[in-house]
Protein backbone atom coordinates (compact mmCIF):
# COMPACT_ATOMS: atom_id res chain seq x y z
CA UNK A 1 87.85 90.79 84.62
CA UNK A 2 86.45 91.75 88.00
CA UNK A 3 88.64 90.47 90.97
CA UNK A 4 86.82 90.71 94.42
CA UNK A 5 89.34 90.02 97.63
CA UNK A 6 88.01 88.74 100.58
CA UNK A 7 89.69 90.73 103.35
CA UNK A 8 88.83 89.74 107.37
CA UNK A 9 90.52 90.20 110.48
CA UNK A 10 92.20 87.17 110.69
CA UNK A 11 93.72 87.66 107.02
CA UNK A 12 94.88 91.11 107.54
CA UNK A 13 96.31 89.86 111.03
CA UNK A 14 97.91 87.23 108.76
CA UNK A 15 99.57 89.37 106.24
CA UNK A 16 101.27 91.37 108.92
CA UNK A 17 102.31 88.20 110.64
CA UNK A 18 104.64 87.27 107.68
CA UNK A 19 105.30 90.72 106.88
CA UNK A 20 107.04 90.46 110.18
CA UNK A 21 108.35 86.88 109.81
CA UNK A 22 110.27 88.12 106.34
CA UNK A 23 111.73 90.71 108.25
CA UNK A 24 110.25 93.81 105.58
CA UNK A 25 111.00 97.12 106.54
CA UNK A 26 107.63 98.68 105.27
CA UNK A 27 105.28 101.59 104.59
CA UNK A 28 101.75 101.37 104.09
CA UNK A 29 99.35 103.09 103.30
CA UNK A 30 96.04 102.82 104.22
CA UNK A 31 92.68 104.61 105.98
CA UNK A 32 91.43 101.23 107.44
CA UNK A 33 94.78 99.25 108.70
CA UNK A 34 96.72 100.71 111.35
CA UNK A 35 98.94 97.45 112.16
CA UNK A 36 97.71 97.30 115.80
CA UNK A 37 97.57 93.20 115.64
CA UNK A 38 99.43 90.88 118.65
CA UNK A 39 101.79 89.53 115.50
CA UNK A 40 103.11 92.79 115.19
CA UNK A 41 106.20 93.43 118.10
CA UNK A 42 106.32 97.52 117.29
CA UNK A 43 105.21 99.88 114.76
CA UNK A 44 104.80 103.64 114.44
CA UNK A 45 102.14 105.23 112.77
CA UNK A 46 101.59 107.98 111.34
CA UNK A 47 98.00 109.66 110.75
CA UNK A 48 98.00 112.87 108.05
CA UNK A 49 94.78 115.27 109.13
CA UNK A 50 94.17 118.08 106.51
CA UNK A 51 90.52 119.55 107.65
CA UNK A 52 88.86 121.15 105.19
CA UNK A 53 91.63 121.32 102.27
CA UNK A 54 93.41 123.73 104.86
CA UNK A 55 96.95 125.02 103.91
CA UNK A 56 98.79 122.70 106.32
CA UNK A 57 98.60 118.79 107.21
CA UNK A 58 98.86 117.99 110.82
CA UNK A 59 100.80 114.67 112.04
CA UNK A 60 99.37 112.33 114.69
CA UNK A 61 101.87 109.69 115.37
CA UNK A 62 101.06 106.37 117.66
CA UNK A 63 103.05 104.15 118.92
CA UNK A 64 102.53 100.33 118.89
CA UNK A 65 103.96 98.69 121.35
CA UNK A 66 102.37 95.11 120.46
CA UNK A 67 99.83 95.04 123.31
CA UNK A 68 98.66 98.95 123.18
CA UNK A 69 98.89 102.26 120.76
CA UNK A 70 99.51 105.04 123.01
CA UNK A 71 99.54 108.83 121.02
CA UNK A 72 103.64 109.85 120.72
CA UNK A 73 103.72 113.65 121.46
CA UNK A 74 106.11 116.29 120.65
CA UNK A 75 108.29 115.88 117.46
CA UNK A 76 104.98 116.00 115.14
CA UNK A 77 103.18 118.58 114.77
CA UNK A 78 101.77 120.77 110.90
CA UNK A 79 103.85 121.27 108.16
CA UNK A 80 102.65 123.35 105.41
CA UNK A 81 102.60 127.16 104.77
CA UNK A 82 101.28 127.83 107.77
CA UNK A 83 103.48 126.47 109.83
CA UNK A 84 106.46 128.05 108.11
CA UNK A 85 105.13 131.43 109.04
């Protein structure tokens, strides 16, 4: 059986709206959704970078504030056997 989802904007806006309206505490995973939608009051995110299959995996953390992601510096940074060095 071959189930095909129909995923737009306005659903995935809509999933996060009750995500939030259930009050989950929640992780996700994911290369397309970042959770930047007006439903959502505040999230942090959390992009992994590993260029190249390098020894280390860099974090890029944003804030959402629920009206802009602004980068969050300091605290992040690689973590791997490089950066244990």
């Amino acid at each position: 059986m071959r189930l095909l989802l129909a995923f737009d904007e306005e659903n995935i806006r809509d999933m996060f709206r009750l995500v939030e309206q259930l009050h989950f505490n929640y992780i996700m995973n994911s290369q397309v959704l970042w959770g930047d939608y007006d439903v959502v009051p505040s999230l942090n995110v959390y992009e992994l970078l590993r260029p190249r299959n390098a020894a280390y995996v860099t974090v890029v953390g944003s804030h959402w504030d629920g009206h802009v992601r602004k980068l969050m510096t300091g605290g992040a940074g690689s973590v791997g056997p490089a950066a244990a060095d």
